[in-house]
N, C-alpha and C. Protein backbone atom coordinates (compact mmCIF):
# COMPACT_ATOMS: atom_id res chain seq x y z
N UNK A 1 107.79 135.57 117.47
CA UNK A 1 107.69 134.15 117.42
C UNK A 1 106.87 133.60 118.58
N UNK A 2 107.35 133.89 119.60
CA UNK A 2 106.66 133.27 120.82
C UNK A 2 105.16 134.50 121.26
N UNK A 3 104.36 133.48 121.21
CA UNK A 3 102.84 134.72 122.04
C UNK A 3 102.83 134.66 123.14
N UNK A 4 103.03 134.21 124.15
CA UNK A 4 102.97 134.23 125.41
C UNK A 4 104.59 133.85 125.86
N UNK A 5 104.64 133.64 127.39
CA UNK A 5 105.81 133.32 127.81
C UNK A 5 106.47 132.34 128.13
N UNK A 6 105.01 131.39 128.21
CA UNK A 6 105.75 129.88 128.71
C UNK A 6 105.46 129.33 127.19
N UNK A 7 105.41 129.76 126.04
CA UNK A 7 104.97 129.14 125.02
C UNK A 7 106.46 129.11 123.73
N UNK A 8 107.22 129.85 124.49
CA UNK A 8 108.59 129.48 123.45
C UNK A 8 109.70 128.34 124.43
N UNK A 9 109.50 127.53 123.66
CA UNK A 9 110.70 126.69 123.85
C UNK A 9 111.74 126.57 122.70
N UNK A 10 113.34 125.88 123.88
CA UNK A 10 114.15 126.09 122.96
C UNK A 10 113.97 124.74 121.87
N UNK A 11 114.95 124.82 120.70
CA UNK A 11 114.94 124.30 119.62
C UNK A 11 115.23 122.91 119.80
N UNK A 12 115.71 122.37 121.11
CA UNK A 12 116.35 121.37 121.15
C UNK A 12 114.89 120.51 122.20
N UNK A 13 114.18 121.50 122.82
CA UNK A 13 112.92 120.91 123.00
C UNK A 13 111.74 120.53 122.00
N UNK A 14 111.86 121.40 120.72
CA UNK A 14 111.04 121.03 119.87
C UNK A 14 111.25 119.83 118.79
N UNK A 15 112.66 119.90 119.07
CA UNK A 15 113.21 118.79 117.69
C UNK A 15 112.73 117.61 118.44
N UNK A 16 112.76 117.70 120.18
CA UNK A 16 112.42 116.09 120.92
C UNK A 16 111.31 116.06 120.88
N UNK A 17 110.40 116.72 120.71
CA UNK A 17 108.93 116.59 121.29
C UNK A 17 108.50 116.16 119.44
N UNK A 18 109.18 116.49 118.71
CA UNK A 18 108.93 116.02 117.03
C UNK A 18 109.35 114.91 117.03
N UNK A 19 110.47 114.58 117.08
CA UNK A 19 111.13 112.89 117.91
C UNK A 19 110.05 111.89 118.36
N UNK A 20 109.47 112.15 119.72
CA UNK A 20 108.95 111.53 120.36
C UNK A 20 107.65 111.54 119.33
N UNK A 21 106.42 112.55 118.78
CA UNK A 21 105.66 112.22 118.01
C UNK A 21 105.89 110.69 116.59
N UNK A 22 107.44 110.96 116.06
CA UNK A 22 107.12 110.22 114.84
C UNK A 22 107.50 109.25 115.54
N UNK A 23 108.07 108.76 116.62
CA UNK A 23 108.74 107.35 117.44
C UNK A 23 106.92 106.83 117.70
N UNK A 24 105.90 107.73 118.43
CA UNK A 24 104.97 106.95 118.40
C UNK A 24 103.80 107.04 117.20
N UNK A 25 104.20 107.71 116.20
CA UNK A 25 103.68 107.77 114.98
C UNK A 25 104.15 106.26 114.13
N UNK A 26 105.24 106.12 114.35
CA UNK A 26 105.88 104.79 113.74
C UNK A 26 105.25 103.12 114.78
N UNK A 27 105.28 103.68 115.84
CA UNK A 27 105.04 102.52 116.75
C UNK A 27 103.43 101.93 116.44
N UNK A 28 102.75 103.23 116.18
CA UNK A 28 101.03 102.69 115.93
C UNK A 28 101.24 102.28 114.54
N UNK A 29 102.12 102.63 113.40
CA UNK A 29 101.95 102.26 112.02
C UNK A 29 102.66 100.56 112.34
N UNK A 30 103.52 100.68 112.95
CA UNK A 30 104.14 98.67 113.43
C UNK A 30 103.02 98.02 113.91
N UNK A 31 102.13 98.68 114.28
CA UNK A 31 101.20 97.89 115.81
C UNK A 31 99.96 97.34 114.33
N UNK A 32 99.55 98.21 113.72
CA UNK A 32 98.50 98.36 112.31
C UNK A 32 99.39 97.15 111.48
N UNK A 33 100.06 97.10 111.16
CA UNK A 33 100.85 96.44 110.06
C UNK A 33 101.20 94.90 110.37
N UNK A 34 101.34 94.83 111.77
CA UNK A 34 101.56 93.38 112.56
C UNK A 34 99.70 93.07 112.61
N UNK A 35 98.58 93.58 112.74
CA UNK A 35 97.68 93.69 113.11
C UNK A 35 96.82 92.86 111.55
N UNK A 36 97.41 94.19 110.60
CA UNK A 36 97.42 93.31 109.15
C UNK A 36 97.63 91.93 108.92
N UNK A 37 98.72 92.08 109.34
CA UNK A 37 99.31 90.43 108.75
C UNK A 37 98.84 89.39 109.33
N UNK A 38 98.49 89.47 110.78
CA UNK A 38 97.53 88.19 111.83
C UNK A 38 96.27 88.23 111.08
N UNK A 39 95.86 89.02 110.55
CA UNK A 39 94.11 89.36 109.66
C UNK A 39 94.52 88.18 108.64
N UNK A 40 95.66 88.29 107.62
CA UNK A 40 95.72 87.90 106.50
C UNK A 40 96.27 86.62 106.53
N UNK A 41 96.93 86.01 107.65
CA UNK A 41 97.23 84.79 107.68
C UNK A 41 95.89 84.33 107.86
N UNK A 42 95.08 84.71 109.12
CA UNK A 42 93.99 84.33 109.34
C UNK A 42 93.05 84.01 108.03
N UNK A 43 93.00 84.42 107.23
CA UNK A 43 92.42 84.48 106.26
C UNK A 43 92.99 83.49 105.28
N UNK A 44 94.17 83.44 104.79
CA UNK A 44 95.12 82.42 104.06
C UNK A 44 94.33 81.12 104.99
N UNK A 45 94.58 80.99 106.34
CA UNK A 45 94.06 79.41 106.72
C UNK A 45 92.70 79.43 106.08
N UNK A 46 92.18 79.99 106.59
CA UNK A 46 90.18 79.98 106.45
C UNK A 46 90.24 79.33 105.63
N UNK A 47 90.75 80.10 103.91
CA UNK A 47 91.02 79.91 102.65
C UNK A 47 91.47 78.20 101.98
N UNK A 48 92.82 77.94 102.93
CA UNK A 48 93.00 76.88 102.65
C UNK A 48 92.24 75.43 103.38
N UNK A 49 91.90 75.59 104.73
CA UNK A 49 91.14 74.70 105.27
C UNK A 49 89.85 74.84 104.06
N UNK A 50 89.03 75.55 103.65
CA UNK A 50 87.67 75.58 103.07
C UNK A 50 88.03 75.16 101.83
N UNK A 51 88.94 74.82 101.11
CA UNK A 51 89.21 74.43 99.99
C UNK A 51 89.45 72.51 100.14
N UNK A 52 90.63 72.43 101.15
CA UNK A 52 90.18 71.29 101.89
C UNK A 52 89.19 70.69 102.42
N UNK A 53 88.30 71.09 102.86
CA UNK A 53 86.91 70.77 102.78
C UNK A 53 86.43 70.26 101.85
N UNK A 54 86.28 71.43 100.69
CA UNK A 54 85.61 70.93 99.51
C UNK A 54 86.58 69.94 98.50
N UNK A 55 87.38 69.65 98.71
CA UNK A 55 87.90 68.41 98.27
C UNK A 55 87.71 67.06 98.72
N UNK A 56 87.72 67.06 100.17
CA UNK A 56 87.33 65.85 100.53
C UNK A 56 85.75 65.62 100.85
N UNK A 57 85.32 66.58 100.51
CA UNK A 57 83.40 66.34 100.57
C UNK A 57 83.36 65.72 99.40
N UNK A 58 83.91 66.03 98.02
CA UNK A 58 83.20 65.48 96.89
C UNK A 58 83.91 64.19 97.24
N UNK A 59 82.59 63.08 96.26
CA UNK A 59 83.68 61.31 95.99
C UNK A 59 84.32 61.18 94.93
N UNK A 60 84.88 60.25 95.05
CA UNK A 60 85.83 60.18 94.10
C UNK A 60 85.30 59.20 92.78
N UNK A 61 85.57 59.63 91.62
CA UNK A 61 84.52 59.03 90.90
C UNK A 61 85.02 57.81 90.42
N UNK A 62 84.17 56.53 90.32
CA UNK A 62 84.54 55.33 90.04
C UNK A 62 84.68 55.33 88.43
N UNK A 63 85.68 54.03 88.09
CA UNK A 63 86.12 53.91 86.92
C UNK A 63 85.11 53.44 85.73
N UNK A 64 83.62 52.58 86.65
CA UNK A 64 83.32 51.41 85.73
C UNK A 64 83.28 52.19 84.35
């Protein structure tokens, strides 16, 4: 199992060092996902201000 000597650790070092990977495997997928959602609000405003826009640019058409 082990090739060299400083290269076997025990089981209770590997289960932490797997631990610690998906803790910051999960932390960059939160960081991406919060990162998402500031994109997409951002975008929802754009969306709704530019629609607002084009509502109050056109006139309003008279009755005669």
């Amino acid at each position: 199992m082990c090739r060299a000597a400083g290269d076997c650790q025990p089981a209770s070092r590997r289960f932490i060092a797997f631990r610690m990977k998906d803790v910051d495997k999960q932390a960059r997928l939160a960081e991406k996902l919060r990162e998402n959602l500031r994109r997409r609000k951002a975008q929802a405003r754009g969306a709704k201000t530019e629609a607002g826009e084009r509502g109050a640019a056109t006139p309003p058409e008279s009755a005669d």
